[in-house]
Protein backbone atom coordinates (compact mmCIF):
# COMPACT_ATOMS: atom_id res chain seq x y z
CA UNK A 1 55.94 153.39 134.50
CA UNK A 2 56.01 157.05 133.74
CA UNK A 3 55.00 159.83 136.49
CA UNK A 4 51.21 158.49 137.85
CA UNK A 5 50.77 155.95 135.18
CA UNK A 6 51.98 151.97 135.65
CA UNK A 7 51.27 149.60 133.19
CA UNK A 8 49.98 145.89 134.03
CA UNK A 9 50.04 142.41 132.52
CA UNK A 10 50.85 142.05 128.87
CA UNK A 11 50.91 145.97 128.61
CA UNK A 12 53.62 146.46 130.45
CA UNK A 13 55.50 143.18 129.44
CA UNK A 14 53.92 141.22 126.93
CA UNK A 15 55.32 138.46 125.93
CA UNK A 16 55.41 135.01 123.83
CA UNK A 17 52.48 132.11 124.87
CA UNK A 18 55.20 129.78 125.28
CA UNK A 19 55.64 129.32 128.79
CA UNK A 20 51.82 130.63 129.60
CA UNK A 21 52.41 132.80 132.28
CA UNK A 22 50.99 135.92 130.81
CA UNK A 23 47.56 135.90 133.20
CA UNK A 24 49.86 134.36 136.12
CA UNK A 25 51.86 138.09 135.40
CA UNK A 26 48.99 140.13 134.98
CA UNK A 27 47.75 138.49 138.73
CA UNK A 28 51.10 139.05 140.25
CA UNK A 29 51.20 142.96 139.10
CA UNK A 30 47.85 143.52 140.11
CA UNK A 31 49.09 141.68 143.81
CA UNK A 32 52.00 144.17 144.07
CA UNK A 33 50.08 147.10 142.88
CA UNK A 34 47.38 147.15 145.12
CA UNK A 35 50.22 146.43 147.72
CA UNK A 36 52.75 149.54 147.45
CA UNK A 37 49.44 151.37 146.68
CA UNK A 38 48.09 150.30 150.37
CA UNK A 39 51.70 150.87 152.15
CA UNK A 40 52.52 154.74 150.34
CA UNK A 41 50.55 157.72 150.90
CA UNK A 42 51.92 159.27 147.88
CA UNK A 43 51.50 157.25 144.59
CA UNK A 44 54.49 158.73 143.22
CA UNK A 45 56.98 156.34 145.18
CA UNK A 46 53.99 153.48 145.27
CA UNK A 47 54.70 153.14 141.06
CA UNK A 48 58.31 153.47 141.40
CA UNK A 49 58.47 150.85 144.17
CA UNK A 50 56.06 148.41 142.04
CA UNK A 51 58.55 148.75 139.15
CA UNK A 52 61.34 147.97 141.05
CA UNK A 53 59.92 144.92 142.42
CA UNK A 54 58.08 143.43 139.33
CA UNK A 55 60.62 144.23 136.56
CA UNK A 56 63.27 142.28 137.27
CA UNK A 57 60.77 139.43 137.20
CA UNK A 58 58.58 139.96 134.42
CA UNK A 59 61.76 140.52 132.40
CA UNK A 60 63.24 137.17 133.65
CA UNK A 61 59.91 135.81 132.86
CA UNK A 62 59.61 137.45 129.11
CA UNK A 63 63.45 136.35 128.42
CA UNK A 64 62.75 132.59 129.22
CA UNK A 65 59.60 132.69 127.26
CA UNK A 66 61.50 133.70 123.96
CA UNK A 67 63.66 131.31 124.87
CA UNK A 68 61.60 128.18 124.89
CA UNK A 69 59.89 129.81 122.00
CA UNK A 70 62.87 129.72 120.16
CA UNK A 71 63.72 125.97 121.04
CA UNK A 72 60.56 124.79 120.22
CA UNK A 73 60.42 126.51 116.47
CA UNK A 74 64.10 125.56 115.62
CA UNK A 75 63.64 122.05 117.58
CA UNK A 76 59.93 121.63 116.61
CA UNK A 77 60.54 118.42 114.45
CA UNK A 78 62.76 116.29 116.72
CA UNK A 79 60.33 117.31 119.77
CA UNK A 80 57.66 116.34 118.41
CA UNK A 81 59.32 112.90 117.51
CA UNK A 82 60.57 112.21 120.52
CA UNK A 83 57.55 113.18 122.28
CA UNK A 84 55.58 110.18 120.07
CA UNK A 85 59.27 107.98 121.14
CA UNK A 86 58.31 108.10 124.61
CA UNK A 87 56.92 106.00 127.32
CA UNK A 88 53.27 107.17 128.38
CA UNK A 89 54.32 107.26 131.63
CA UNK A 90 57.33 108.92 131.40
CA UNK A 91 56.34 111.93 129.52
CA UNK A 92 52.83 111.84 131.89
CA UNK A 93 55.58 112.02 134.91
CA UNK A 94 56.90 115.10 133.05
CA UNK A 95 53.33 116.41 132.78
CA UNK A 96 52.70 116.09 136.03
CA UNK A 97 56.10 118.00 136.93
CA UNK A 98 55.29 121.20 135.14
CA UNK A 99 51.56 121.12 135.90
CA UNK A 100 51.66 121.13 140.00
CA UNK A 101 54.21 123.52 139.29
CA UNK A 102 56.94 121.02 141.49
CA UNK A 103 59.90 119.18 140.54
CA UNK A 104 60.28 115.99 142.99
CA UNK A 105 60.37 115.76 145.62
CA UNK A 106 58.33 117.99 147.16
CA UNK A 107 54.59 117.63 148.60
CA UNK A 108 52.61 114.74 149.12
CA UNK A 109 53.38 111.24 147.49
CA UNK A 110 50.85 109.83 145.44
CA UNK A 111 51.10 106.74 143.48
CA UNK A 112 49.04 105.07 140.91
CA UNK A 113 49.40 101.35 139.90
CA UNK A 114 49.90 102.70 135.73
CA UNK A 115 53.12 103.88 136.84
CA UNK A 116 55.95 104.89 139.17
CA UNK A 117 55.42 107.38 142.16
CA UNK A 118 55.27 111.42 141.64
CA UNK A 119 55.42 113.68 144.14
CA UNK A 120 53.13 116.66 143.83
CA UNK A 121 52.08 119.54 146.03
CA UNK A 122 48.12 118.60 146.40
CA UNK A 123 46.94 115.11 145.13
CA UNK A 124 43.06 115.38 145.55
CA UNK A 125 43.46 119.22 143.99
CA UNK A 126 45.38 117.99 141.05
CA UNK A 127 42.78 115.08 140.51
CA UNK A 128 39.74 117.41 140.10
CA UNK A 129 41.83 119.26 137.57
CA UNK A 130 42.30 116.44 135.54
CA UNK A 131 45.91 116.83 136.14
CA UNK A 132 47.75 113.30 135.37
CA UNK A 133 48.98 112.31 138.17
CA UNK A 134 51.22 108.68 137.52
């Protein structure tokens, strides 16, 4: 941010693919923006106040990204290996974790008779997303 200009998204903190939360950033700036922009008279104070609140998190955000991007490029072979090494519905259970976004237990229990109970936030929404729900 600099005087009456604030970046958004991937132009003010763009970073690696590998956690794919660019858009989900770009979303949560606009959020905030249009937030202090509605609560300040002055825009002055509205940008400083939406840098405040959205750079500690985008930067936490862009960190872990080149994190995971540097696991998975030094770690790429024995991932991928494992990955194959695995149950189907173990690795669909871990699928399932990172997809609804929830790490069990949480939500609503839904079961399927391929494989052990998950929890997940919203069964019959993850279903018509073709999320795999075990």
């Amino acid at each position: 941010m600099r005087g009456r200009v604030a970046l958004l998204g991937d132009a003010a903190h763009a970073q690696s693919p590998d956690l794919g939360q660019g858009a989900c950033q770009a979303i949560e700036d606009a959020v905030v923006l249009a937030s202090v922009l509605a609560a300040e008279r002055d825009p002055g104070p509205a940008l400083e106040r939406y840098d405040r609140e959205r750079r500690p998190r985008t930067q936490a955000i862009a960190h872990a990204a080149q994190r995971q991007a540097e696991l998975s490029h030094k770690h790429f072979q024995a991932m991928t290996t494992a990955a194959r090494l695995l149950p189907p519905t173990l690795w669909r259970r871990q699928i399932a974790r990172w997809w609804t976004g929830c790490h069990p237990p949480c939500g609503d229990r839904e079961s399927r008779s391929d494989g052990p109970a998950v929890q997940v936030q919203n069964p019959a929404k993850a279903d018509a997303q073709g999320i795999p729900v075990v």
